[in-house]
N, C-alpha and C. Protein backbone atom coordinates (compact mmCIF):
# COMPACT_ATOMS: atom_id res chain seq x y z
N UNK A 1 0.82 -1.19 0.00
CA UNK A 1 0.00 0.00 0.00
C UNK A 1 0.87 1.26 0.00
N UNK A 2 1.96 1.44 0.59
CA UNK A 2 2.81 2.57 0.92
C UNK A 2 3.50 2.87 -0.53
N UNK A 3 3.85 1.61 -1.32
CA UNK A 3 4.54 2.07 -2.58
C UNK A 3 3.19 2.10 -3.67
N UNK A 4 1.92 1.85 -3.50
CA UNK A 4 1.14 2.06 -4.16
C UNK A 4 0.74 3.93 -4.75
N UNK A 5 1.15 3.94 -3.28
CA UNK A 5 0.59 5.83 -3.03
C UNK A 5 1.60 6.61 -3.37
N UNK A 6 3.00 5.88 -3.92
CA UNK A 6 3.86 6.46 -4.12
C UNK A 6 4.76 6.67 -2.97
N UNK A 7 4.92 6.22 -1.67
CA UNK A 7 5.61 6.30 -0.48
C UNK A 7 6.57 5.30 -0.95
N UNK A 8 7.80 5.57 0.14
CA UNK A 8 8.74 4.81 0.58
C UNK A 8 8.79 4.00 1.96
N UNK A 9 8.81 2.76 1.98
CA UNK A 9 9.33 2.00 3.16
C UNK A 9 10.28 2.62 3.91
N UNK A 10 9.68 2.80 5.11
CA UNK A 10 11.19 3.47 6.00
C UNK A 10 11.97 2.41 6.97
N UNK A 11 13.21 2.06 6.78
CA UNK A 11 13.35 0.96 7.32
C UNK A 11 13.62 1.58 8.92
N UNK A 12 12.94 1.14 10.24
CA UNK A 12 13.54 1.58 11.63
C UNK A 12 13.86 0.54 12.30
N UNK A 13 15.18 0.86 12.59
CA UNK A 13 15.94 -0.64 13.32
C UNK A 13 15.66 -0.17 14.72
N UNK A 14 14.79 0.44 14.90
CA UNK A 14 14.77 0.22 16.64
C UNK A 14 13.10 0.51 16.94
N UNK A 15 12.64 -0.48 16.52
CA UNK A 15 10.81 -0.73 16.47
C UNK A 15 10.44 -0.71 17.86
N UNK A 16 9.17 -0.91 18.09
CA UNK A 16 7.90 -0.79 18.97
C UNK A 16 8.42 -2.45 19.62
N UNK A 17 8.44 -3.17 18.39
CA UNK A 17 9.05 -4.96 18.69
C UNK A 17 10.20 -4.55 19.33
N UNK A 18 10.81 -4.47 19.13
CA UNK A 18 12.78 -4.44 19.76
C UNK A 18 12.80 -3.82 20.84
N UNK A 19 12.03 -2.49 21.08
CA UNK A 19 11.55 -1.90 22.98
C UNK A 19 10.91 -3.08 23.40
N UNK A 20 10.34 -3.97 23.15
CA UNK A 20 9.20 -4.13 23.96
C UNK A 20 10.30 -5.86 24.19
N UNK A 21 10.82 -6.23 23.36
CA UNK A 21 11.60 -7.36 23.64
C UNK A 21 12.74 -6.90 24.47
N UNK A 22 13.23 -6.07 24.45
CA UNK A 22 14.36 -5.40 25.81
C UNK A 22 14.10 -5.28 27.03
N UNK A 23 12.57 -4.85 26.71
CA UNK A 23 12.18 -4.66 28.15
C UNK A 23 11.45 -5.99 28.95
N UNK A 24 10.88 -6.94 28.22
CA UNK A 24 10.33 -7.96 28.49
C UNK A 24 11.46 -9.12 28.43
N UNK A 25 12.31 -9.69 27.13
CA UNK A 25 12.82 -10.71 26.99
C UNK A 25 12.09 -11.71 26.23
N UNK A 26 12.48 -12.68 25.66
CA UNK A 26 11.62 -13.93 24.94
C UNK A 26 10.77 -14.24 26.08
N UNK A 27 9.38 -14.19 25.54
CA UNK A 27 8.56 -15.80 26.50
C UNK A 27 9.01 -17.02 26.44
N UNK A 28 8.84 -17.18 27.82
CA UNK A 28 9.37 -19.03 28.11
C UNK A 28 8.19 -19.94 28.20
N UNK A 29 6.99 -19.71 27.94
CA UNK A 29 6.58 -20.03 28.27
C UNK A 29 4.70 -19.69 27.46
N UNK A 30 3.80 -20.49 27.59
CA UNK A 30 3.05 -20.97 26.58
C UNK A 30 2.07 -19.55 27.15
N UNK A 31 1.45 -19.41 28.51
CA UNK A 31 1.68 -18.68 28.78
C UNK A 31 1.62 -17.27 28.62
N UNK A 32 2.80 -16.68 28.54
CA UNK A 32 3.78 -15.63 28.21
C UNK A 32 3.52 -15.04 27.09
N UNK A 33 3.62 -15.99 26.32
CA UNK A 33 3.55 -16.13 24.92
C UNK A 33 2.51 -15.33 23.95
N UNK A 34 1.18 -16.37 25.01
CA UNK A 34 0.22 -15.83 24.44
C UNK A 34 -0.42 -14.01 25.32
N UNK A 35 -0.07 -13.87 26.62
CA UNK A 35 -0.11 -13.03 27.04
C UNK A 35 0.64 -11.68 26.71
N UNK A 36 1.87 -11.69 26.23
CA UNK A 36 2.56 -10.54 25.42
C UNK A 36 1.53 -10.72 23.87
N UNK A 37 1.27 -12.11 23.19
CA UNK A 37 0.52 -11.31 22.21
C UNK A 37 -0.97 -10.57 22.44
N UNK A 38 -1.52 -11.47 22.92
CA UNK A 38 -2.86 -10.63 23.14
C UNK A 38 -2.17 -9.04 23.70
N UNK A 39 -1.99 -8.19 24.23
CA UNK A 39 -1.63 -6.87 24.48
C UNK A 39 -1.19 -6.33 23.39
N UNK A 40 0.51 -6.84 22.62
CA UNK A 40 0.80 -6.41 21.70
C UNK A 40 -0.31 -6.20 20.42
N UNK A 41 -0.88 -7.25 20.08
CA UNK A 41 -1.80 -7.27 19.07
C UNK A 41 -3.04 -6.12 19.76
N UNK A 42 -3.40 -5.65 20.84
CA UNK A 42 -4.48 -5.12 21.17
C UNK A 42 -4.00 -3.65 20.48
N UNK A 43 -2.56 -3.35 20.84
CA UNK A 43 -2.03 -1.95 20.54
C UNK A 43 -2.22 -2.09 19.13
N UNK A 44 -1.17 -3.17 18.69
CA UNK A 44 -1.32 -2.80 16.97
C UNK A 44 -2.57 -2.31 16.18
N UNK A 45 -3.84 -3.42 16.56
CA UNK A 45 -5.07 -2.64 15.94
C UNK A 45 -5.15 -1.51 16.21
N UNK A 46 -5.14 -1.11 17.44
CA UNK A 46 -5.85 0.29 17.85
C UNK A 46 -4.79 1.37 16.74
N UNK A 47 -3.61 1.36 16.90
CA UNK A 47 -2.79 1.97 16.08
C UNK A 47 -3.06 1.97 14.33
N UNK A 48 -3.41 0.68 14.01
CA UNK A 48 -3.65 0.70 12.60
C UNK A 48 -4.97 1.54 12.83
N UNK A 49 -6.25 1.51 13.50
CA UNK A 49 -7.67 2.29 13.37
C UNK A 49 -7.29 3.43 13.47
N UNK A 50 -6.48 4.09 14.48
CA UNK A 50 -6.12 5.68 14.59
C UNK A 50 -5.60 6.04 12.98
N UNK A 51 -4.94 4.95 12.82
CA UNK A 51 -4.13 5.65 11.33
C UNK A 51 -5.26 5.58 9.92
N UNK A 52 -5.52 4.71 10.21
CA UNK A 52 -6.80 4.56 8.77
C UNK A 52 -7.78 6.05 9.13
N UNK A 53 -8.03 5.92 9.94
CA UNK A 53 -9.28 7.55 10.65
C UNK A 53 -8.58 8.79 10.79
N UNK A 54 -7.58 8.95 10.26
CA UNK A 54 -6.26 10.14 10.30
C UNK A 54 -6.67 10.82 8.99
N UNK A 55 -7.25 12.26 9.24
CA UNK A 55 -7.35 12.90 8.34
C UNK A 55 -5.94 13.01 6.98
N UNK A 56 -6.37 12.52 5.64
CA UNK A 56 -5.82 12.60 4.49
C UNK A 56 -4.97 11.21 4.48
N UNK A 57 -5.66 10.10 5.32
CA UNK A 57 -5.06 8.85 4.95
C UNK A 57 -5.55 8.25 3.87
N UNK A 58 -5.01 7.88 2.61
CA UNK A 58 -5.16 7.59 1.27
C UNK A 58 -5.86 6.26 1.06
N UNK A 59 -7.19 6.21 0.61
CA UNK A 59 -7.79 5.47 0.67
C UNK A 59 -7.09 3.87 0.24
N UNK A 60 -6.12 3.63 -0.61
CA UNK A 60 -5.56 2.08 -0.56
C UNK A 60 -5.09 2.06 0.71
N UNK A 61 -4.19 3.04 1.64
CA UNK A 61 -3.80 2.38 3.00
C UNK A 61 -4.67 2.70 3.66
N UNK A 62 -5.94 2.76 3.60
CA UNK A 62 -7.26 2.38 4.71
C UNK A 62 -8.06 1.19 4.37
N UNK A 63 -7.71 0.56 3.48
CA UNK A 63 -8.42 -0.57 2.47
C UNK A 63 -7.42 -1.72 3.61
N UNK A 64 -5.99 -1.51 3.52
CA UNK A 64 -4.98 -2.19 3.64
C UNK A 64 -4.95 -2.41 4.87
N UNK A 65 -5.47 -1.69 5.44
CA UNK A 65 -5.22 -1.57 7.19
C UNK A 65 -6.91 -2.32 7.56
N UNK A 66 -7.71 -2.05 6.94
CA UNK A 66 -9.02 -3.17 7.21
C UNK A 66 -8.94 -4.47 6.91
N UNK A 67 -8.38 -4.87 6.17
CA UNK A 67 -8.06 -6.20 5.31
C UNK A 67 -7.01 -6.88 6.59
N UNK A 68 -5.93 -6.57 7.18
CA UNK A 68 -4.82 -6.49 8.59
C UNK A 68 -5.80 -6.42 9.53
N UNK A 69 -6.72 -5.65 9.84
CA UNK A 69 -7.32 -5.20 10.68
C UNK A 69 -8.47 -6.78 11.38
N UNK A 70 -8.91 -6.92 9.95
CA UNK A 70 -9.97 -7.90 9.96
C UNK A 70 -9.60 -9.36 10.77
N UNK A 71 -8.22 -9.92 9.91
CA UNK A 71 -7.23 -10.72 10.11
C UNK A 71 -6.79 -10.63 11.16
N UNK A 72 -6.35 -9.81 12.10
CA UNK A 72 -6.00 -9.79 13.47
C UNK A 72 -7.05 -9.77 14.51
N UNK A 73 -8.34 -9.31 14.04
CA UNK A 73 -9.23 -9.32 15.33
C UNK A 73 -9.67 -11.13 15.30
N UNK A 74 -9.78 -11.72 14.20
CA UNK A 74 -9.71 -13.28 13.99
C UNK A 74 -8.25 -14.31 14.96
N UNK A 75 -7.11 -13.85 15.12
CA UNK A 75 -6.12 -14.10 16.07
C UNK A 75 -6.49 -14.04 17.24
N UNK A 76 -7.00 -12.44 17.74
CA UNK A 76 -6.82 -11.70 18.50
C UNK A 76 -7.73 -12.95 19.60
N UNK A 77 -8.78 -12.93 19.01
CA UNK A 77 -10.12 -13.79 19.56
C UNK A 77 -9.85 -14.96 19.81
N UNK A 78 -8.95 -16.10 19.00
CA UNK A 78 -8.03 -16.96 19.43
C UNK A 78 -7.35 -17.19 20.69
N UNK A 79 -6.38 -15.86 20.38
CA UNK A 79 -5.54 -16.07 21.36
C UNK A 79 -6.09 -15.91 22.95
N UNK A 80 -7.68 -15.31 23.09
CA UNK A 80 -8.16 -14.80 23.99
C UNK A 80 -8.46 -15.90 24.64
N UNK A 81 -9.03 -16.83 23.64
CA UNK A 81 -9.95 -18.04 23.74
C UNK A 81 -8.67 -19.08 24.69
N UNK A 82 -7.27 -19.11 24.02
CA UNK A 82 -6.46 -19.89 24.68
C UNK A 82 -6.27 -19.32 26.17
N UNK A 83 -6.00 -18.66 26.34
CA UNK A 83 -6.05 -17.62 27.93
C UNK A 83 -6.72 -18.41 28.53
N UNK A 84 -8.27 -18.26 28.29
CA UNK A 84 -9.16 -18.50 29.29
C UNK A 84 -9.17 -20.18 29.10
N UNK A 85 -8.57 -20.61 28.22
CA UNK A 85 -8.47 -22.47 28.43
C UNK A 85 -7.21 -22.53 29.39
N UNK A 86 -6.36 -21.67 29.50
CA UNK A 86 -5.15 -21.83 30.45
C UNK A 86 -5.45 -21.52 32.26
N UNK A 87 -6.51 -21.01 31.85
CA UNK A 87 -7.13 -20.47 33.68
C UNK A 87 -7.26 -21.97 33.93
N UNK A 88 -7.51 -23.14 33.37
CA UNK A 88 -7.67 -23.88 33.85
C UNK A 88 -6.47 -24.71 34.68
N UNK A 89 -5.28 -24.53 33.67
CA UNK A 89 -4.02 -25.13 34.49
C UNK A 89 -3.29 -24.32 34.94
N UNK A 90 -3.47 -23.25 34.97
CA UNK A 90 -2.37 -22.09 35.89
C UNK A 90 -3.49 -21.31 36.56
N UNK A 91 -4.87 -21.14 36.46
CA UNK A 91 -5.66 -20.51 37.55
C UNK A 91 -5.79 -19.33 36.70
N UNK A 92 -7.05 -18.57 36.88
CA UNK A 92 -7.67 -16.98 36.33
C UNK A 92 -6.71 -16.38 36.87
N UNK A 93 -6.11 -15.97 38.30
CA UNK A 93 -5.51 -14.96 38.59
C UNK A 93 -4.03 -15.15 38.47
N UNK A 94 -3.11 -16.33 38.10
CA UNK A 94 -1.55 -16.22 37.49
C UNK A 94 -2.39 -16.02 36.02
N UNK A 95 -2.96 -15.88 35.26
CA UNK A 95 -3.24 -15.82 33.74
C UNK A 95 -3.59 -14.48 33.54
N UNK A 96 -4.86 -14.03 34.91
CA UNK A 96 -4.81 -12.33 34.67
C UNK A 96 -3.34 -11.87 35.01
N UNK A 97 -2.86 -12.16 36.11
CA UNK A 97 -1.28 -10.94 36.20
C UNK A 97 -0.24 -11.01 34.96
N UNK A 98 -0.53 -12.51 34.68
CA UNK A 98 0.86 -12.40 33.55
C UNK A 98 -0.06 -11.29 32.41
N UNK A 99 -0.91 -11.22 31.89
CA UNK A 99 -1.31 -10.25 30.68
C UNK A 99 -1.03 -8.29 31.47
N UNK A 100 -1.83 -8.62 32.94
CA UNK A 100 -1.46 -7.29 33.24
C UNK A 100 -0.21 -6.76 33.12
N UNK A 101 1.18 -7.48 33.91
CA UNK A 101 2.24 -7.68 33.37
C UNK A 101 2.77 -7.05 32.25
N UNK A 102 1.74 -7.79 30.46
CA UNK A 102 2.82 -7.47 29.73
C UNK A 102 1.92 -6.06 29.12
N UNK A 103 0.61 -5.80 30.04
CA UNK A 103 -0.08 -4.80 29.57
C UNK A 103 0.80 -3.06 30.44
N UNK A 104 1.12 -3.53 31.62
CA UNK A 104 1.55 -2.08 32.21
C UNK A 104 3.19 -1.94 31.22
N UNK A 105 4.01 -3.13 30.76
CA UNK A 105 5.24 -2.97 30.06
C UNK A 105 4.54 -2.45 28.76
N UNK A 106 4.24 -2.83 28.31
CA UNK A 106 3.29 -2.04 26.95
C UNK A 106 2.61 -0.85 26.91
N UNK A 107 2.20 -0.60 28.41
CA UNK A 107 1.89 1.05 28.94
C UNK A 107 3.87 2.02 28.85
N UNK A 108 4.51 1.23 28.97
CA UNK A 108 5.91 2.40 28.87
C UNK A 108 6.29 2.76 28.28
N UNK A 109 6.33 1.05 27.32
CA UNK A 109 6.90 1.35 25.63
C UNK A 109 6.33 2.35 25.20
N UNK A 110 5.25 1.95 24.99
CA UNK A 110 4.14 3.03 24.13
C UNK A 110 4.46 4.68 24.66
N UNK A 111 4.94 5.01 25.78
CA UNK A 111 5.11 6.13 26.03
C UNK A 111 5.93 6.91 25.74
N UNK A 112 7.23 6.13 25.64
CA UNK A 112 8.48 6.10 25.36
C UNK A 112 8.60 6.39 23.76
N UNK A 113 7.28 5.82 22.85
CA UNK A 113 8.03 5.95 21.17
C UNK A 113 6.37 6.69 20.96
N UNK A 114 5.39 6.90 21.68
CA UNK A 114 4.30 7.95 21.11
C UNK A 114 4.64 9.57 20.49
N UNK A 115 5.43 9.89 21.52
CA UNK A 115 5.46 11.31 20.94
C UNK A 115 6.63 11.11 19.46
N UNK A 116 6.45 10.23 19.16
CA UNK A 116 7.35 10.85 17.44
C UNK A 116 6.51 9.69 16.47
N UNK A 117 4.85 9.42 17.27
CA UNK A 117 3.68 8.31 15.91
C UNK A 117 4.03 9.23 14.78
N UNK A 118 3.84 10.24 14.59
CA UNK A 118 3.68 11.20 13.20
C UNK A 118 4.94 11.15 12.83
N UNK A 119 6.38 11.38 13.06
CA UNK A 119 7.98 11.61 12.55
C UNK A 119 8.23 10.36 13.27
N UNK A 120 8.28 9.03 13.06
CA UNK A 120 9.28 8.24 13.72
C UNK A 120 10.98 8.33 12.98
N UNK A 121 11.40 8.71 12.18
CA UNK A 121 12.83 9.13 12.01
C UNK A 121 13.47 9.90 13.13
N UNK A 122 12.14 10.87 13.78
CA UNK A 122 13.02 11.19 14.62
C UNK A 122 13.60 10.83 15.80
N UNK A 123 13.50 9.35 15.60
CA UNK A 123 13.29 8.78 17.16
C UNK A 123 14.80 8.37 17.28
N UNK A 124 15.31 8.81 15.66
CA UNK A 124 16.68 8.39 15.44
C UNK A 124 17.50 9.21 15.78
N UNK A 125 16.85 10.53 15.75
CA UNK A 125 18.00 11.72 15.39
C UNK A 125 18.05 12.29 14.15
N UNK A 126 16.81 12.10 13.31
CA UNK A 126 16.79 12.53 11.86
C UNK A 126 15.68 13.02 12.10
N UNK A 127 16.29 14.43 11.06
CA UNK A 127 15.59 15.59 10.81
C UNK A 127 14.50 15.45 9.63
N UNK A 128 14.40 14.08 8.80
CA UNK A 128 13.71 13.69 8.01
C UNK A 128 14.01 12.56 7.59
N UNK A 129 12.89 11.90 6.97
CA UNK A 129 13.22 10.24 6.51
C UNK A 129 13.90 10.02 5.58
């Protein structure tokens, strides 16, 4: 969609993924696993909807981001579904803390790389992409 509209791919070697694995580490665990995704995936949608509803977003990357959009709330619901089959062998409340867990670490990240959603180059030190 981005080279459709005539954009360029910006490559950023220090993503939303790479904070959030520094600050967390690999999951060990089944778990973990699914508890960092359910959060992560909760942000990503919300982020793709803010951006599709962003005044002068070009209608192929709002097409592109529903089509992603659609596809992840189908995961999303999955992965929810496994959670609550895991309350059964680790208990509701180790299954709620581990998501709260990777939900308050996902409250920092996000704080930490929000103020440059519109310029992320500058998160580099560049004055433009």
């Amino acid at each position: 969609a981005i080279v459709k509209v005539g954009g360029v791919p910006l490559e950023i070697p220090n993503t939303y993924q790479s904070r959030y694995g520094a600050e967390v580490g690999l999951p060990t665990t089944e778990l973990e696993l699914l508890g960092i995704t359910q959060i992560f995936e909760k942000r990503v949608i919300d982020q793709y909807r803010k951006h599709q509803r962003r005044k002068g977003t070009h209608k192929v990357v709002q097409d592109a981001l529903q089509s992603i959009m659609v596809d992840e709330q189908w995961h999303l619901k999955w992965v929810k579904d496994q959670l609550k089959a895991l309350q059964k062998k680790h208990g509701k409340a180790e299954v709620e803390a581990t998501v709260e867990r990777y939900r308050a670490i996902d409250e920092r990240v996000y704080a930490e790389i929000q103020p440059y959603e519109n310029e992320p180059w500058k998160i580099f030190g560049q004055e433009s992409p």
